[in-house]
Protein backbone atom coordinates (compact mmCIF):
# COMPACT_ATOMS: atom_id res chain seq x y z
CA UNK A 1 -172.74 13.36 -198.43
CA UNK A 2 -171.93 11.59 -195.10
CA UNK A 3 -168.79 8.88 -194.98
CA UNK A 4 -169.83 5.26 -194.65
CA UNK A 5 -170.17 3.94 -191.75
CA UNK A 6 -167.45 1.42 -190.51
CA UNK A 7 -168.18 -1.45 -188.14
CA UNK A 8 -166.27 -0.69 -185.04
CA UNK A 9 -164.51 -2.78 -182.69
CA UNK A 10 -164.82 -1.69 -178.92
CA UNK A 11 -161.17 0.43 -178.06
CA UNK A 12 -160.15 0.72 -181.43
CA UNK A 13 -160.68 4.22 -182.58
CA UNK A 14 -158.78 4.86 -185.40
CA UNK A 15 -156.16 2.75 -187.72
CA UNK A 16 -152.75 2.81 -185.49
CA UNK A 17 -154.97 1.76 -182.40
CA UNK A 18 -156.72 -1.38 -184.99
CA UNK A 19 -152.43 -2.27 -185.81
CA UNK A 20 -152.07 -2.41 -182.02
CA UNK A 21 -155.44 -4.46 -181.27
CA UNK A 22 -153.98 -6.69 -183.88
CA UNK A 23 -150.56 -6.70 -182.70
CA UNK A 24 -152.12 -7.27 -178.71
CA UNK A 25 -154.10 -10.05 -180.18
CA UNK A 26 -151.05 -11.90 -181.58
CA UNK A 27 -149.19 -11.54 -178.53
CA UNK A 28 -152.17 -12.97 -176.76
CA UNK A 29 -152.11 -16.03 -179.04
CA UNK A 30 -148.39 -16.30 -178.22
CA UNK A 31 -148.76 -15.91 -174.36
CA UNK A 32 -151.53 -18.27 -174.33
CA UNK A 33 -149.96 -21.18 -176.70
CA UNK A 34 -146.63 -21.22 -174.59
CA UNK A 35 -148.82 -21.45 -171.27
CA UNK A 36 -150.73 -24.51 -172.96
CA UNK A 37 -147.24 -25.60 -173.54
CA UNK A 38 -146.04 -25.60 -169.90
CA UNK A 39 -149.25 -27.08 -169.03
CA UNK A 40 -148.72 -30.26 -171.13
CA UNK A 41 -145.36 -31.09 -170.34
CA UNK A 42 -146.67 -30.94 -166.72
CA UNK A 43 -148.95 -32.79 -167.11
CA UNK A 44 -147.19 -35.69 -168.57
CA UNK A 45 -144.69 -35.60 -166.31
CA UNK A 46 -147.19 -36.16 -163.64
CA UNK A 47 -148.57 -39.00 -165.48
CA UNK A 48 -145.05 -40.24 -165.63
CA UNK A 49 -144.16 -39.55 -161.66
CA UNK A 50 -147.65 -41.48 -160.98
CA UNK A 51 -146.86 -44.69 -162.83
CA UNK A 52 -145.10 -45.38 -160.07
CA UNK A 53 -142.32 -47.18 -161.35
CA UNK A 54 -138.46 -46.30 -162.07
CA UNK A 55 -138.92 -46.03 -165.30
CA UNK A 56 -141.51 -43.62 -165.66
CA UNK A 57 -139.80 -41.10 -162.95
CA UNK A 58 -136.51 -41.65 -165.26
CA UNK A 59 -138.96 -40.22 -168.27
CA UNK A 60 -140.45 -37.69 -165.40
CA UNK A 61 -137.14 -36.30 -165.19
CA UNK A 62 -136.15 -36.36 -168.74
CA UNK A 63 -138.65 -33.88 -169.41
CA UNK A 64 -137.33 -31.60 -167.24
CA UNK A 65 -135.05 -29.62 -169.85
CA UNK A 66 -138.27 -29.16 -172.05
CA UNK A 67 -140.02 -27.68 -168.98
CA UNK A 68 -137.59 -25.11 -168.26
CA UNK A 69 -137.03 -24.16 -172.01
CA UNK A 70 -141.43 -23.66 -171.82
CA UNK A 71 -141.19 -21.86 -168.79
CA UNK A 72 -138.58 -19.21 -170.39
CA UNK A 73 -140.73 -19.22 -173.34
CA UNK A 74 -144.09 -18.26 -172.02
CA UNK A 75 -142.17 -16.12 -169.73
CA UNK A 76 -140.80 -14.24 -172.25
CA UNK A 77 -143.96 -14.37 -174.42
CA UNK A 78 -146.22 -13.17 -171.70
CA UNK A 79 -143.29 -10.19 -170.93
CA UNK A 80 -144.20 -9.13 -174.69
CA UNK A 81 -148.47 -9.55 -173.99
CA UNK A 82 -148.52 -7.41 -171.10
């Protein structure tokens, strides 16, 4: 009698590579969420620099702490991905 057959996922030939697929895929997930993250502080900060007033460079430059702190973060997340 012939073993079932399994549905296969393309690279994953046998159970330890499937944890590491798994494992990749998280670390993808993590990579991608902390880029997304850098991306929107950016981005607000540019809306901030291109109000054009004082006030909204002064909040421009208040976000600049919780750009570097992204930037180390999806550094070190997409250290871990690749």
């Amino acid at each position: 009698m012939r073993a079932p057959q399994v549905p296969t996922i393309p690279g994953v030939t046998d159970f330890r590579s499937l944890l590491e697929f798994v494992k990749n895929g998280e670390a993808y997930d993590a990579a991608l969420k902390a880029d997304e993250e850098v991306k929107r502080i950016l981005a607000e900060m540019d809306t901030f620099f291109n109000d054009g007033t004082p006030e909204g460079k002064q909040k421009a430059l208040q976000l600049r702490p919780a750009l570097d702190e992204a930037q180390v973060e999806a550094k070190e997340a997409n250290e871990l991905y690749t």
